[in-house]
Protein backbone atom coordinates (compact mmCIF):
# COMPACT_ATOMS: atom_id res chain seq x y z
CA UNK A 1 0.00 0.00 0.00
CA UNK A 2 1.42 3.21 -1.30
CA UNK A 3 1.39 6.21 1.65
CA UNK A 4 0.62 8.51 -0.76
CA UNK A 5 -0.88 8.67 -4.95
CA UNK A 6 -0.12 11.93 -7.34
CA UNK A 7 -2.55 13.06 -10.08
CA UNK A 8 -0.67 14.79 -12.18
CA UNK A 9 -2.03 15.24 -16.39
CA UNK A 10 -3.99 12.49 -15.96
CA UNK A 11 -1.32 10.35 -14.76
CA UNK A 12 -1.54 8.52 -11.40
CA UNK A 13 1.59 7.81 -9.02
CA UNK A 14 2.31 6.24 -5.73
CA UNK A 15 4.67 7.10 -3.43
CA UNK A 16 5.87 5.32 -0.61
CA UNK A 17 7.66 7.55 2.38
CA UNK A 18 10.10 5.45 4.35
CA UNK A 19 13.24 6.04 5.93
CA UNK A 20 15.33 2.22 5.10
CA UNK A 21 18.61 3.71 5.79
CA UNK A 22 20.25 1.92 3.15
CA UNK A 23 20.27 0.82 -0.32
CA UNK A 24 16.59 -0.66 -2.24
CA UNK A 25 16.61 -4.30 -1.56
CA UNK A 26 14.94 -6.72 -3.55
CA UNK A 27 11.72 -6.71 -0.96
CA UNK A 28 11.17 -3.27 -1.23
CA UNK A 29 11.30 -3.73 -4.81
CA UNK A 30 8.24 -6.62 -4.59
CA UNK A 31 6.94 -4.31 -2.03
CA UNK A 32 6.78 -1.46 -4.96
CA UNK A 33 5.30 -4.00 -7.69
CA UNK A 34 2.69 -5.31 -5.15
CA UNK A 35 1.64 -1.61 -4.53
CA UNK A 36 1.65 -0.69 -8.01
CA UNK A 37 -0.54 -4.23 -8.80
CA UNK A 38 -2.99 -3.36 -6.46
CA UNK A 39 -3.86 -0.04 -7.17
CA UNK A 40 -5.89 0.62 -10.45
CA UNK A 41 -4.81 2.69 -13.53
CA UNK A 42 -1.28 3.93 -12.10
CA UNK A 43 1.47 4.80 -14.06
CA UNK A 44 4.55 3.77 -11.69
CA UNK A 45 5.56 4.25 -7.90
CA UNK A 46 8.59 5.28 -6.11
């Protein structure tokens, strides 16, 4: 679940605010694809 979504032009974004103190791993990377599965019409998360 993204802790935030952007409408921008039509365009729909997630956004996820955490504080991981190190490099992306691979589960925040599912945790991203998961979000972006489950939410309809979005255009990408970060």
């Amino acid at each position: 679940k993204f802790d935030a979504l952007i409408l921008d032009n039509g365009g729909k974004f997630g956004v996820f605010i955490r504080d991981w103190k190190r490099e992306i791993s691979i589960t925040q990377i599912r945790q991203l694809h998961k979000a972006c599965k489950d939410v309809e019409d979005i255009e990408g998360g970060v």
